[in-house]
Protein backbone atom coordinates (compact mmCIF):
# COMPACT_ATOMS: atom_id res chain seq x y z
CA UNK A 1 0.00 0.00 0.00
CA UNK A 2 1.21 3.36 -0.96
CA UNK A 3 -0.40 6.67 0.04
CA UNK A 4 1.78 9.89 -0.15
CA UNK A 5 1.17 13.48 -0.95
CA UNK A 6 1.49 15.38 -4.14
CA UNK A 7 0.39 18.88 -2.79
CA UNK A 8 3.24 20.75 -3.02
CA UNK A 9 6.74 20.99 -5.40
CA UNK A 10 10.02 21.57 -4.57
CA UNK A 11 11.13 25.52 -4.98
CA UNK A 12 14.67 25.03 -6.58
CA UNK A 13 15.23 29.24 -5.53
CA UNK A 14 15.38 27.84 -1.73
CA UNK A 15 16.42 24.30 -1.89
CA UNK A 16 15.81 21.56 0.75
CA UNK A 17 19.32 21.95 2.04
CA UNK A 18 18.60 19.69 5.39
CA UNK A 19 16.47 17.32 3.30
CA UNK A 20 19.12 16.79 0.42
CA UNK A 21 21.78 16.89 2.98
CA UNK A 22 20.22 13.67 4.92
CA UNK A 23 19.75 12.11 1.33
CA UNK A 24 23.29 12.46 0.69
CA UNK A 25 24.76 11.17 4.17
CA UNK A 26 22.72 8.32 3.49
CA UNK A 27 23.91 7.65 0.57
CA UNK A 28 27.31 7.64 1.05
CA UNK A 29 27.44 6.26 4.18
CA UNK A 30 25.47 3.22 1.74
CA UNK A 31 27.88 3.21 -0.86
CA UNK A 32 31.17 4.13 0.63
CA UNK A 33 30.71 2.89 4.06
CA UNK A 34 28.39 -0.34 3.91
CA UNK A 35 29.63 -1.16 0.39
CA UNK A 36 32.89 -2.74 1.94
CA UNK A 37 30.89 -5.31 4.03
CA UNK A 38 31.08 -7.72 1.19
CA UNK A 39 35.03 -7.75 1.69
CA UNK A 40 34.30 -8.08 5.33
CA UNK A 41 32.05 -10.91 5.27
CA UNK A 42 34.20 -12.47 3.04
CA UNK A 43 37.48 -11.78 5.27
CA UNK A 44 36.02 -12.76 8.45
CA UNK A 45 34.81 -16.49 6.50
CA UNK A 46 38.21 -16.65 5.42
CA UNK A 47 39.87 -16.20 8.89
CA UNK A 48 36.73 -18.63 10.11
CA UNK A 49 37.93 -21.53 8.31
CA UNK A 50 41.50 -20.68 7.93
CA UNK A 51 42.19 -20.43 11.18
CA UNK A 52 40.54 -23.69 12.36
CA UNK A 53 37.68 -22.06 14.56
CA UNK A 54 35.51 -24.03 11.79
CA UNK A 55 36.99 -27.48 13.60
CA UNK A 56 36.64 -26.82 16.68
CA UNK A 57 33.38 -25.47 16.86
CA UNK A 58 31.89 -27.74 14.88
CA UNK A 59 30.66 -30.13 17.83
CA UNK A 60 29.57 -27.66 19.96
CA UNK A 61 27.86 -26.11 16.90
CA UNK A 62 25.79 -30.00 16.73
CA UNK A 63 25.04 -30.01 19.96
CA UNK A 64 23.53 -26.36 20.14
CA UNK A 65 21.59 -27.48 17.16
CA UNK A 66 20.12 -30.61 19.28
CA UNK A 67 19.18 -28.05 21.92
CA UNK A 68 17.68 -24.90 19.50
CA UNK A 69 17.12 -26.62 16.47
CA UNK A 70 16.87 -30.47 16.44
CA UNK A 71 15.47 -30.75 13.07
CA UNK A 72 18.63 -28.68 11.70
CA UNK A 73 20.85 -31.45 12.93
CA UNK A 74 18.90 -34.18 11.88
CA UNK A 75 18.80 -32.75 8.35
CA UNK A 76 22.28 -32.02 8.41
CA UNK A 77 23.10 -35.41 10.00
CA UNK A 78 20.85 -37.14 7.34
CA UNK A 79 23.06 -35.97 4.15
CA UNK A 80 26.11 -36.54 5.55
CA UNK A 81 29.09 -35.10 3.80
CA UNK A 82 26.97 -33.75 0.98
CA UNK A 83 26.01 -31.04 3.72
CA UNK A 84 29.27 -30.11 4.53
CA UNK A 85 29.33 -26.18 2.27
CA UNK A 86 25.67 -25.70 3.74
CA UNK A 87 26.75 -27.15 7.52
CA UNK A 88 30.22 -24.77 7.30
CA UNK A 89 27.52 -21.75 6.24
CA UNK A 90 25.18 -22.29 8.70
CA UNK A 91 28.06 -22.43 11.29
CA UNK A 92 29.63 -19.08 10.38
CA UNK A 93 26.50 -17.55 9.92
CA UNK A 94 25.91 -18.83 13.62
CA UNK A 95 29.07 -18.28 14.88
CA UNK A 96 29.07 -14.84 13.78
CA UNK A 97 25.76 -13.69 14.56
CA UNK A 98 23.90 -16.01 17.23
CA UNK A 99 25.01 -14.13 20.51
CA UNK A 100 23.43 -17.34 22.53
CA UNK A 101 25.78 -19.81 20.34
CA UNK A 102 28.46 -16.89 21.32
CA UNK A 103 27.86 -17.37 24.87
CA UNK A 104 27.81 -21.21 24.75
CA UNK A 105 30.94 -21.47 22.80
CA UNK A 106 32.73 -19.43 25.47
CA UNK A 107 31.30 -20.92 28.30
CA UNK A 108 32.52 -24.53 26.87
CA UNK A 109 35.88 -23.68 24.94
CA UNK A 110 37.18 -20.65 27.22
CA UNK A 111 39.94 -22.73 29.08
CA UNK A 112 41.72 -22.80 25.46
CA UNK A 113 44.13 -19.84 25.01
CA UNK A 114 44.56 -20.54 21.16
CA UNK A 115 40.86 -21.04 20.93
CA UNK A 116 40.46 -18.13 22.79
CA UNK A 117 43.04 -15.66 20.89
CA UNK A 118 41.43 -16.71 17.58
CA UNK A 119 37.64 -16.13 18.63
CA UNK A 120 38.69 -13.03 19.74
CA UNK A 121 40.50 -12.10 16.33
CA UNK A 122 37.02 -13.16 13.92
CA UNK A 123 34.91 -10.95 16.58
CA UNK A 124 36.94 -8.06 15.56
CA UNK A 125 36.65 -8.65 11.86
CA UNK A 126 32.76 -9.93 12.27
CA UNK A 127 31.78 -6.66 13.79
CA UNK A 128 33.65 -4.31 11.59
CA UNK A 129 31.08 -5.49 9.48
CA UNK A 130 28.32 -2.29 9.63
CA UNK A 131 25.34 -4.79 10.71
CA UNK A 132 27.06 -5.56 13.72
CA UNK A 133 29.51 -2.27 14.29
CA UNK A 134 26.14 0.33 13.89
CA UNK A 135 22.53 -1.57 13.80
CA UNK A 136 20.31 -1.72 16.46
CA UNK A 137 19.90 -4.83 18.32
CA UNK A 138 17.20 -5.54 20.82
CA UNK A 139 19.34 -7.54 22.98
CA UNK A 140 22.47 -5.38 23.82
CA UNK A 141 20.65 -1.63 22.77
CA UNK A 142 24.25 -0.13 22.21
CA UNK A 143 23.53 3.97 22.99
CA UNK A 144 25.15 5.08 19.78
CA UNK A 145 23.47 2.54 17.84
CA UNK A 146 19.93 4.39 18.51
CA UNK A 147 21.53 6.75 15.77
CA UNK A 148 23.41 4.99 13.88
CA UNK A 149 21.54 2.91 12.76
CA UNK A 150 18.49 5.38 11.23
CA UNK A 151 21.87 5.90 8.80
CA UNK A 152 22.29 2.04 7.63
CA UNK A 153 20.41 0.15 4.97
CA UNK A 154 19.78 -3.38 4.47
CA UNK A 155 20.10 -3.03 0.68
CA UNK A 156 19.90 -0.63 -2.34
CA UNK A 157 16.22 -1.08 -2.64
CA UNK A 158 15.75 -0.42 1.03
CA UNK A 159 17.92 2.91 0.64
CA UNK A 160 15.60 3.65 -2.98
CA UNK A 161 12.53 3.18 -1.39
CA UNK A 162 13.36 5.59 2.05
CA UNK A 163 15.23 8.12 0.19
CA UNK A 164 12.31 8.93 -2.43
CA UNK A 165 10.23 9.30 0.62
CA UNK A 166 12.14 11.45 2.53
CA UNK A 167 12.33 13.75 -0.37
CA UNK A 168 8.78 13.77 -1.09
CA UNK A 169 8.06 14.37 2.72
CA UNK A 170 11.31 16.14 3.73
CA UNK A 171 10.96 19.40 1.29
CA UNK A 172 7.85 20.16 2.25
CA UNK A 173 8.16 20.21 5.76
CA UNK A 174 11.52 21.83 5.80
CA UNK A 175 10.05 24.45 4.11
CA UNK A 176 6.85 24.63 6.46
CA UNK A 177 8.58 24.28 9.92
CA UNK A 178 11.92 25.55 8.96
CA UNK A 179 14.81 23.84 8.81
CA UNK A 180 16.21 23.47 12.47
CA UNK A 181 13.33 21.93 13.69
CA UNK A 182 12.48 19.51 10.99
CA UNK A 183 16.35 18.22 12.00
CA UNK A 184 15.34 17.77 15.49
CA UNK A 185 12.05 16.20 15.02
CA UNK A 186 13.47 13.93 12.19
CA UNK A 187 16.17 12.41 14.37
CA UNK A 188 13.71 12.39 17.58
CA UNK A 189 11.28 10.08 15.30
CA UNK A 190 13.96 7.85 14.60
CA UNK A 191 14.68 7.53 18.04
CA UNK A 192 10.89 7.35 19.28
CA UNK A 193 10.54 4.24 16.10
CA UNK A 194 14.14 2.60 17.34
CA UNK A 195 12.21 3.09 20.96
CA UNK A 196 8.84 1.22 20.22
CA UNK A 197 10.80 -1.61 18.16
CA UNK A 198 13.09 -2.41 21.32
CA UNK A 199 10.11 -2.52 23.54
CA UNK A 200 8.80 -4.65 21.28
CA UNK A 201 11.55 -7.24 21.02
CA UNK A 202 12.55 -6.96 24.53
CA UNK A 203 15.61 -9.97 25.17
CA UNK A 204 15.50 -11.41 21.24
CA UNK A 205 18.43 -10.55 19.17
CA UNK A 206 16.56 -8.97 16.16
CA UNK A 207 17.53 -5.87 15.25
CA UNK A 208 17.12 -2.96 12.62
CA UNK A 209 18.48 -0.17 10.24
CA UNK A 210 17.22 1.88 7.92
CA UNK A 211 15.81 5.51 8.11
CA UNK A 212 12.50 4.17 8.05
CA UNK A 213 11.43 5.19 11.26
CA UNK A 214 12.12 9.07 11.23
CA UNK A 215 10.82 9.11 7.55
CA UNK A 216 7.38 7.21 9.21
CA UNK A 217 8.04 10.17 11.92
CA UNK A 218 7.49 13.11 8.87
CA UNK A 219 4.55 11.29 7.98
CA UNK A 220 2.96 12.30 11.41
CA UNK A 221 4.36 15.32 11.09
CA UNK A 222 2.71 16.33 7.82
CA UNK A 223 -0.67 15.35 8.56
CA UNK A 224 -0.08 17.47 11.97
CA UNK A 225 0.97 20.49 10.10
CA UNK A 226 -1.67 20.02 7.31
CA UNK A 227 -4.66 18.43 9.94
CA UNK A 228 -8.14 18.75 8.60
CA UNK A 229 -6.59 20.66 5.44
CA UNK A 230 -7.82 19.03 2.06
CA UNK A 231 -4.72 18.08 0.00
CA UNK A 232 -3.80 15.89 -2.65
CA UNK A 233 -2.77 12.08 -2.20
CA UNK A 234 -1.41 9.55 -4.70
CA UNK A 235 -2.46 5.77 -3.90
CA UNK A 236 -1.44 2.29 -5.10
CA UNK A 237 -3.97 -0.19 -3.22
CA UNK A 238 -3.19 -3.50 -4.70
CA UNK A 239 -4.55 -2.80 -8.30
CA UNK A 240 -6.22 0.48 -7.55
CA UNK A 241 -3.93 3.41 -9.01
CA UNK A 242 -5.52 7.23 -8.51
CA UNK A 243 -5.82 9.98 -6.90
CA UNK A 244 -7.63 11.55 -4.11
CA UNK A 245 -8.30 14.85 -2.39
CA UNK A 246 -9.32 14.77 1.36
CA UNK A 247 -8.27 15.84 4.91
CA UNK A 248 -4.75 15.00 5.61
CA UNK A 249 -5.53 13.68 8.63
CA UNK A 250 -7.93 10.97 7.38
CA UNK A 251 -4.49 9.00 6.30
CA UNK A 252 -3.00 8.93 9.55
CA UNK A 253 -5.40 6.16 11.03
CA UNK A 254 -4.90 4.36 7.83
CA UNK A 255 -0.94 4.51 7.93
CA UNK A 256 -0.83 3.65 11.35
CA UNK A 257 -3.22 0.45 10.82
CA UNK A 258 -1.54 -0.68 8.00
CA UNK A 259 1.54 -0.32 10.72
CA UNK A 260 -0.09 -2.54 13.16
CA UNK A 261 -1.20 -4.97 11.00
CA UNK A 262 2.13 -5.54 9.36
CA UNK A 263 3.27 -5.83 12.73
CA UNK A 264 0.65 -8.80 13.88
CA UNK A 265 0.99 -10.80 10.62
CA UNK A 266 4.43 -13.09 10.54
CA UNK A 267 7.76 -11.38 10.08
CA UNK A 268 8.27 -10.03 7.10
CA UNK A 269 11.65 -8.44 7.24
CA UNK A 270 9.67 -4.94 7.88
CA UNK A 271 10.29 -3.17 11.19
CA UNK A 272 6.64 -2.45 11.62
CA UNK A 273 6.77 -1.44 14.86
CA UNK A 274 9.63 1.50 13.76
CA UNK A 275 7.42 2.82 11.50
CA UNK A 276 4.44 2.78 13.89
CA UNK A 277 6.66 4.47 16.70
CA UNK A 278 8.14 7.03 14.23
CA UNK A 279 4.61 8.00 13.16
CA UNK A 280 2.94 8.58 16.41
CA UNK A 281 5.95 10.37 17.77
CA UNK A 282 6.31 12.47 15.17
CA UNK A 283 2.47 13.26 14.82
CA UNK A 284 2.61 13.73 18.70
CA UNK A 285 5.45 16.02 19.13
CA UNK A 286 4.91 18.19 15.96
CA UNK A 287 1.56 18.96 17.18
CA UNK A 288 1.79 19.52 20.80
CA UNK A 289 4.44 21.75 19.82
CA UNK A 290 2.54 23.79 17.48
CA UNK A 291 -0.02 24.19 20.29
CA UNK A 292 2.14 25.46 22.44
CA UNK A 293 3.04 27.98 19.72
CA UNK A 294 5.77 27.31 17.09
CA UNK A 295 5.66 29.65 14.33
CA UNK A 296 5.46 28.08 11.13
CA UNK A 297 4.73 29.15 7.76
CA UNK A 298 1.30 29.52 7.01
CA UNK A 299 1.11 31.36 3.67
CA UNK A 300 3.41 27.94 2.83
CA UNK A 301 0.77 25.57 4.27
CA UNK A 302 -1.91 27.60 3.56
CA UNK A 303 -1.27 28.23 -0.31
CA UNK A 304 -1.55 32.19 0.32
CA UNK A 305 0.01 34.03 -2.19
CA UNK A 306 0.59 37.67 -1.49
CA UNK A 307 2.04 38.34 -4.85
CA UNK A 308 -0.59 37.08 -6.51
CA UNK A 309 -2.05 40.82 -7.16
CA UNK A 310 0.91 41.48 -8.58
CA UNK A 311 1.30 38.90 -11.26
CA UNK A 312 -2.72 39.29 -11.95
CA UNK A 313 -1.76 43.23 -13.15
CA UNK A 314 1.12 41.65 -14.93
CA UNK A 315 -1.16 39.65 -16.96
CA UNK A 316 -3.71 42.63 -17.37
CA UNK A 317 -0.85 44.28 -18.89
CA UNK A 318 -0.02 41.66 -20.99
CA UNK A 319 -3.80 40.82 -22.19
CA UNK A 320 -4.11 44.67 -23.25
CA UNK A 321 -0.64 45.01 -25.33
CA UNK A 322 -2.24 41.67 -26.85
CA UNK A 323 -5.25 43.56 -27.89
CA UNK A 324 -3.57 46.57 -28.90
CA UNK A 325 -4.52 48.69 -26.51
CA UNK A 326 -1.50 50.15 -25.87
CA UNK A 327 -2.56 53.55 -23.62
CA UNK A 328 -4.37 51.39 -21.17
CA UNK A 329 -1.68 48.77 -20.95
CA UNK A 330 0.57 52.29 -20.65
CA UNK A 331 -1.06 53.23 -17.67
CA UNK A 332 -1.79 49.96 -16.34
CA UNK A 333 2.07 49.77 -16.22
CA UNK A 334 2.60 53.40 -14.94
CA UNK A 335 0.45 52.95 -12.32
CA UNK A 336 2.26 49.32 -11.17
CA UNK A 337 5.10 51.21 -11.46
CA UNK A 338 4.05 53.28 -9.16
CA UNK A 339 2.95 50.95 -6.33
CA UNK A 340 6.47 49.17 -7.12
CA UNK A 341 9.13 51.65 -7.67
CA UNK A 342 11.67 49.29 -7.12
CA UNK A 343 10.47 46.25 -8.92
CA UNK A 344 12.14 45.29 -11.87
CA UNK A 345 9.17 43.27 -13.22
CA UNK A 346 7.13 46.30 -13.05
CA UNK A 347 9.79 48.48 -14.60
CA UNK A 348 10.14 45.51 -17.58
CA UNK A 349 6.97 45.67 -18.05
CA UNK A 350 6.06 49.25 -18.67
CA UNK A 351 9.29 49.62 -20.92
CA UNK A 352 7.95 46.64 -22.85
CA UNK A 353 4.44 48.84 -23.67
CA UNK A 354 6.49 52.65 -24.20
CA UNK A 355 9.05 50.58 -27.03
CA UNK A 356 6.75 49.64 -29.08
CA UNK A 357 6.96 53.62 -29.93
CA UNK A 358 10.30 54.94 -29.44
CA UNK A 359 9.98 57.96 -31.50
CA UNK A 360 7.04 58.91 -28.70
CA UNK A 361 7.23 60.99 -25.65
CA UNK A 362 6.36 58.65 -23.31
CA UNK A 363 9.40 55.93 -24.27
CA UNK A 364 12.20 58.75 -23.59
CA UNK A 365 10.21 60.06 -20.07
CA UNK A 366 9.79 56.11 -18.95
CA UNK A 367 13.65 55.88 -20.21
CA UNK A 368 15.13 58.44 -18.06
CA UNK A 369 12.85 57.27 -14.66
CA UNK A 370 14.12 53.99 -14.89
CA UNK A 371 17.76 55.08 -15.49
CA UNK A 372 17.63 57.21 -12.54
CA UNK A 373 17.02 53.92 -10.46
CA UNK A 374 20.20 52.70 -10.64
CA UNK A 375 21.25 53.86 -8.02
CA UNK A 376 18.68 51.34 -5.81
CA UNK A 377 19.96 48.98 -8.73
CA UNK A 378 22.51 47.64 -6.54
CA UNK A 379 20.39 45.75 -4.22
CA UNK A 380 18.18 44.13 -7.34
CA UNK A 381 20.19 42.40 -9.73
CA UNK A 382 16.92 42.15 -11.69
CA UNK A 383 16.99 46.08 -11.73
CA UNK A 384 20.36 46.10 -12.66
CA UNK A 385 20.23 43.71 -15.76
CA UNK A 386 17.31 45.76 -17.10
CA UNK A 387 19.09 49.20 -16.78
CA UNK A 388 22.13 47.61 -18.59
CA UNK A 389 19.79 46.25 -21.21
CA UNK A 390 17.46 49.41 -21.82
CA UNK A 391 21.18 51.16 -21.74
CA UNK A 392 22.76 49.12 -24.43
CA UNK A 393 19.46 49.65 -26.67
CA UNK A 394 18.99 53.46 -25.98
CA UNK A 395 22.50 54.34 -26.84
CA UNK A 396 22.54 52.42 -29.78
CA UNK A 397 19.05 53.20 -31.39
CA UNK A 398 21.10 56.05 -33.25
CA UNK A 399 18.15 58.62 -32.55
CA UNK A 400 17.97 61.41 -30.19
CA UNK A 401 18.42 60.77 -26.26
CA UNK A 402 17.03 63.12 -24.52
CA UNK A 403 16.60 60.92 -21.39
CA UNK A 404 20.74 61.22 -20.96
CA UNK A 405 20.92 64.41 -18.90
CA UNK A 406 23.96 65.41 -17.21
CA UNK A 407 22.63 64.04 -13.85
CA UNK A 408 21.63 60.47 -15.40
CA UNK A 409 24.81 59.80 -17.20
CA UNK A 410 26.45 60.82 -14.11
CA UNK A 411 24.49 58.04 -12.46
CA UNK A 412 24.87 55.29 -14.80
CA UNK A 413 28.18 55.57 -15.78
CA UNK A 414 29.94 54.25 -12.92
CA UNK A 415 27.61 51.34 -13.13
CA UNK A 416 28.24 50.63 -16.61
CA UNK A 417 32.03 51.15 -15.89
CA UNK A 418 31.77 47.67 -13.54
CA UNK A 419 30.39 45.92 -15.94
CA UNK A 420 32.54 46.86 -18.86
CA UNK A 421 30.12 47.78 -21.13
CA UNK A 422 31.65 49.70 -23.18
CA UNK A 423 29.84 51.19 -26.00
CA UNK A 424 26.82 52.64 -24.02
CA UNK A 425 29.72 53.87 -21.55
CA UNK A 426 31.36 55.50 -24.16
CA UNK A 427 28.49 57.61 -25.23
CA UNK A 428 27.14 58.73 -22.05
CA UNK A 429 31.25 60.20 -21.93
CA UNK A 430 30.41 62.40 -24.95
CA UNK A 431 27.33 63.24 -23.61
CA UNK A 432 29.08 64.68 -20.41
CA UNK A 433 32.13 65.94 -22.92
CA UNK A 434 29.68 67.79 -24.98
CA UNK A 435 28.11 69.64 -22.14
CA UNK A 436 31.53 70.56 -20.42
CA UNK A 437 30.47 68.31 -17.39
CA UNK A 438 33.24 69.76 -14.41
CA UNK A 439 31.90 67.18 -12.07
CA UNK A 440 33.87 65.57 -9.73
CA UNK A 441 33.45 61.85 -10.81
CA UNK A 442 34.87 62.88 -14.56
CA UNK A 443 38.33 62.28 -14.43
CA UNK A 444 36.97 58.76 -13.15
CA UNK A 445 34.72 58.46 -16.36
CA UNK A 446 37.07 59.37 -18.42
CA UNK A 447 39.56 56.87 -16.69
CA UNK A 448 37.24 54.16 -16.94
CA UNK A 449 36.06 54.61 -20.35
CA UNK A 450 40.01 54.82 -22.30
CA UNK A 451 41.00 51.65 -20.05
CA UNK A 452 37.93 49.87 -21.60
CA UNK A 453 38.52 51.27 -24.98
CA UNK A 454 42.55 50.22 -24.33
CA UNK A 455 41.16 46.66 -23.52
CA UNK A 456 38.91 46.70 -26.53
CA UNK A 457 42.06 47.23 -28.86
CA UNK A 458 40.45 50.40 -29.91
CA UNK A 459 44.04 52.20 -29.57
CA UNK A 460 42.58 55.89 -31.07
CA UNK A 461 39.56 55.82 -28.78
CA UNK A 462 41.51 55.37 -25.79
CA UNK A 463 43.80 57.74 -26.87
CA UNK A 464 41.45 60.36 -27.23
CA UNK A 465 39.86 60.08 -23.65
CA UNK A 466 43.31 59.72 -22.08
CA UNK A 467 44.37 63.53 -23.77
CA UNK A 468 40.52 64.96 -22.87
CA UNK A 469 41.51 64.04 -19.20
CA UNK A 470 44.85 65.62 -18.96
CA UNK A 471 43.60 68.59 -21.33
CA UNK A 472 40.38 68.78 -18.81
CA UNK A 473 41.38 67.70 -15.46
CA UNK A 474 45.38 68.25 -15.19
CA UNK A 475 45.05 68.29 -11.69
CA UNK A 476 43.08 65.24 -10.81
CA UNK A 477 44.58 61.67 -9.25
CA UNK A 478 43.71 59.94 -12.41
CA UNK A 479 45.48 62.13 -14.35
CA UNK A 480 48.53 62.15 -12.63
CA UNK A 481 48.19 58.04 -12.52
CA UNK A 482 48.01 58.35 -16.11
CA UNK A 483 51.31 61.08 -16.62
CA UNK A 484 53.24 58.55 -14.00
CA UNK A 485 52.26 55.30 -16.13
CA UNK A 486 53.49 57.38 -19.51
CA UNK A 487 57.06 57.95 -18.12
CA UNK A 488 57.16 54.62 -16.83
């Protein structure tokens, strides 16, 4: 059964950092950590039968078997030495994972040093092996193993499977809760799952890894943040494939059944009783904690979009250029622009309706307002691109510009100085050269404008603004930089 949410996409412009940051220690804990137990297995089998632990132990092993599992040793007795690969398996598997046969073995062998020295050798290689070294087990409940193991997996589909679910849960919530305490609550559902499974398998030596249990644990948590909030769902019910829209928290009774029933039904390899402890404590702690006041992010949960008035003029604006009613979509634009002086979309927009006629009025006026926004352009690289843009195109339409007064190519200059754009840079210089502009930022223009031209190879450009500077502003730093460089 598979029932998971398809309300919401990721927003790329403020990734999941936490959420693709757990996906990624995951991963390579799976891949560059747990893909050496192979070699580990194999190394501590080696040293098993190498070393002649195989030998010794086999008796004991047989009469274990008589005690735990007669019908083993009957079977194994019954074939004789065609069971030997399948009786030397079972024994390592045994040996290296029954802590009972463990305890036995010692308890009957311990007065042999040899024996002794190479049990204690295979121990060491058997739990380097990640199963042993960082899983859960019921039976010893190691306290760093309550974490550890939320970051093992049992196999690449196991790792698949929680992975796509922590993504599809994890964004989401990061997003809604922030990011700090969607961490805390994610490991504190792994521990509340690894919690419920150990009280369920109280003295048996089964353990458990996976992340299973603090991805159950977002579960809870989104149907607390979303509660009795209709959202969409995605469901695979044997052969029924669809999807639904209904109260988030009509799932959770559903989940957790599913949970319990799992649980009651044989042992499937699932840690049912993880999941159901990761669910409840994370439904449980996410909402008492929201009751007692965390702040999350409504207009995120709720769908509210406060720019939405914005992008509705946008398209108004857009609808009436369409239709060729270009005075309405004018003013529609003026007026946005007005509201949002500082918006570039606003500005883009109401430069896209006055260029349609350049020769007008209207294009020059809108022209020179938006060029004297550059300075606010530095904190809106939006603005900025659009003032370089409109820049490039005004100084190069080869008609009049009467929107470059002495004050706006005063302003813009600079700017396009940093970006080395030359072309428009050099004529807002003539501009300024034309009207016998004394200001104090000159001998900078000019500076800026011949080392551009210089780096543009065009030699008698640079030339000329390098002799208007010392011809104009003898005096000034930048001309005495430039007199020092010529002797040099």
């Amino acid at each position: 059964m598979i029932i998971v949410p398809v309300e919401n996409r990721p927003d790329w412009k403020n990734p999941p950092v936490a959420t693709l940051l757990l996906i990624l220690v995951n991963v390579l804990i799976f891949f560059f950590y747990q893909g050496k137990d192979p070699q580990r297995v194999e190394q501590s089998y080696r040293w098993y039968v190498e070393s002649g632990l195989y030998e010794r132990e086999k008796e004991p092993f047989r009469h274990y078997l008589s005690r735990t599992k007669p019908e083993l040793r009957e079977d194994l007795d019954a074939a004789g030495d065609q069971a030997t690969p399948q009786l030397r398996d079972a024994q390592f598997q045994y040996a290296a994972y029954d802590s009972q046969f463990s305890q036995a073995l010692h308890q009957e062998l311990d007065g042999d040093p040899e024996w002794r020295e190479d049990r204690s050798r295979f121990e060491q290689l058997v739990n380097s092996v990640s199963g042993k070294a960082y899983a859960f087990n019921a039976r010893e409940a190691r306290w760093d193993t309550w974490i550890t193991s939320m970051f093992l997996h049992g196999d690449f589909g196991h790792l698949l499977g929680n992975m796509v679910f922590l993504f599809l849960f994890g964004f989401a919530l990061e997003i809604a809760i922030g990011r700090g305490v969607f961490l805390l609550l994610y490991l504190c559902s792994g521990l509340g799952g690894t919690l419920l499974f150990w009280m369920s398998n109280l003295g048996t030596d089964h353990g458990v890894v996976g992340a299973s249990g603090a991805i159950s644990g977002l579960m809870g948590m989104y149907i607390a943040v979303y509660g009795l909030r209709k959202i969409n769902f995605f469901y695979n019910v044997i052969f029924f494939t669809g999807q639904l829209r209904a109260p988030a928290l009509i799932v959770f009774p559903i989940w957790v059944g599913y949970e319990l029933f799992g649980a009651s039904n044989g042992n499937d390899g699932i840690a049912h009783w993880a999941h159901t402890g990761g669910l409840l404590f994370g439904y449980v702690l996410l909402a008492l904690w929201m009751r007692l006041g965390l702040k999350y992010n409504r207009d995120f949960v709720e769908k509210i979009d406060h720019d939405a008035p914005f992008k509705s003029a946008l398209s108004r604006i857009q609808e009436l250029v369409v239709k060729m009613k270009l005075d309405e979509a004018r003013q529609a634009a003026a007026q946005l622009v007005k509201a949002h002086p500082h918006d570039a979309r606003a500005w883009r927009a109401l430069y896209g309706v006055v260029k349609i006629s350049p020769e007008s009025r209207q294009y020059h006026e809108t022209v020179h307002a938006l060029f004297k926004q550059a300075g606010n352009a530095a904190r809106d690289p939006a603005l900025q691109e659009l003032i370089e843009e409109v820049a490039h195109a005004y100084t190069g339409n080869g008609g009049a510009t009467p929107a470059l007064t002495e004050s706006v190519s005063l302003l813009l200059a600079p700017r396009l100085g940093r970006v080395e754009h030359i072309k428009p840079l050099a004529v807002l210089a003539e501009r300024l050269l034309e009207r016998q502009c004394r200001h104090e930022m000159m001998p900078r223009i000019l500076q800026s404008v011949a080392n551009l031209s210089a780096k543009a190879r065009l030699t008698a450009q640079a030339q000329r603004y390098r002799d208007q500077l010392r011809e104009r502003f003898p005096d000034s730093e930048e001309a005495r930089q430039l007199a020092t460089h010529t002797v040099a």
